[in-house]
Protein backbone atom coordinates (compact mmCIF):
# COMPACT_ATOMS: atom_id res chain seq x y z
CA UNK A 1 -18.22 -28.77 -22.06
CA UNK A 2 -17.94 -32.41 -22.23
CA UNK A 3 -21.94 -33.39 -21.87
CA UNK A 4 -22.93 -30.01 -24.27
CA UNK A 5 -20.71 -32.43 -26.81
CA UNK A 6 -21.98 -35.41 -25.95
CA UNK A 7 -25.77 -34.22 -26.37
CA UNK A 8 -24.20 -33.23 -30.05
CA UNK A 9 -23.63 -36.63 -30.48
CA UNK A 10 -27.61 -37.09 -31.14
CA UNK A 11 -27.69 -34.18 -33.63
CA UNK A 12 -29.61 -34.47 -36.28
CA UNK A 13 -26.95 -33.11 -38.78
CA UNK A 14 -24.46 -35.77 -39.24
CA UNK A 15 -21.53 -32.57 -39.87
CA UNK A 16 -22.34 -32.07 -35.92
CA UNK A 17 -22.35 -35.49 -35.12
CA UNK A 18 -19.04 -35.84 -36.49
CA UNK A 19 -17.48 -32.70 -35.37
CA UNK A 20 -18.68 -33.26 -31.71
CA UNK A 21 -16.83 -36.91 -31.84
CA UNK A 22 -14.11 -35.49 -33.11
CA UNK A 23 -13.80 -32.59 -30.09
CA UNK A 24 -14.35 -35.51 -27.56
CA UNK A 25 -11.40 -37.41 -29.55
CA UNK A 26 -9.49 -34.51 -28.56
CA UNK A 27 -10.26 -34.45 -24.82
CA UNK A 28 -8.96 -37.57 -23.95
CA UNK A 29 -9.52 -38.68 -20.27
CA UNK A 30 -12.13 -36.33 -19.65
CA UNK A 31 -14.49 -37.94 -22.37
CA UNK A 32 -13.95 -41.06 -21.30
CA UNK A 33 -17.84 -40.90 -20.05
CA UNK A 34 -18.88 -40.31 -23.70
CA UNK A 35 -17.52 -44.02 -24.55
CA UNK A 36 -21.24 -45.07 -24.52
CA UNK A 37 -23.14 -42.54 -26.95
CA UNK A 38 -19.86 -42.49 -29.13
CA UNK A 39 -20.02 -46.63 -29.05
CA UNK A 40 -24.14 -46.08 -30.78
CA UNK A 41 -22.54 -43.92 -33.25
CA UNK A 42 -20.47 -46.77 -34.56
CA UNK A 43 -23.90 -47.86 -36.22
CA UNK A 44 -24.65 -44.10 -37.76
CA UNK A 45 -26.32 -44.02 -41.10
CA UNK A 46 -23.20 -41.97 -42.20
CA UNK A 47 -19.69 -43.25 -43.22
CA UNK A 48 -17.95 -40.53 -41.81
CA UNK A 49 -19.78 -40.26 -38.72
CA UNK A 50 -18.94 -43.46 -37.70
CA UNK A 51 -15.31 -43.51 -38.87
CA UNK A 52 -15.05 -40.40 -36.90
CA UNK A 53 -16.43 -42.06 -33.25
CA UNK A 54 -14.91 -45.14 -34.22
CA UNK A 55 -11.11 -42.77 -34.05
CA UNK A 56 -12.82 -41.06 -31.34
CA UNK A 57 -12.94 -44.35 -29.61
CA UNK A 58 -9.30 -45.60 -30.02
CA UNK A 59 -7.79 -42.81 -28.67
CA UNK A 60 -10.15 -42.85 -25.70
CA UNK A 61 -9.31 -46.43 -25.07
CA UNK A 62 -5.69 -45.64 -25.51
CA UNK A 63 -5.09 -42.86 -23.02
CA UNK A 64 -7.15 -45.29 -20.35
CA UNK A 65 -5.16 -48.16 -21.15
């Protein structure tokens, strides 16, 4: 489940993009390998994309803090 979502990541739609950083948000610990692809997204060509990893991202760090 995890890598089908983190091959999302490279999507070419940025609604998928978005939505798949969003699921990995929501699977805290067990994304925690998705920290690198959702890190590239902070530079996505699309405002919400990168808001969306960049949440994505804090929660990850928090739950392996």
């Amino acid at each position: 489940m995890i890598q089908k979502l983190v091959a999302r990541l490279s999507d070419e739609d940025p609604l998928t993009r978005r939505n798949a950083a969003a699921a990995l948000r929501l699977h805290g610990r067990r994304a925690m390998a998705a920290i690198p692809e959702l890190a590239r997204l902070l530079a996505d060509e699309d405002p919400a994309v990168q808001a969306e990893a960049q949440r994505a991202l804090d929660r990850l760090r928090t739950v392996a803090a």
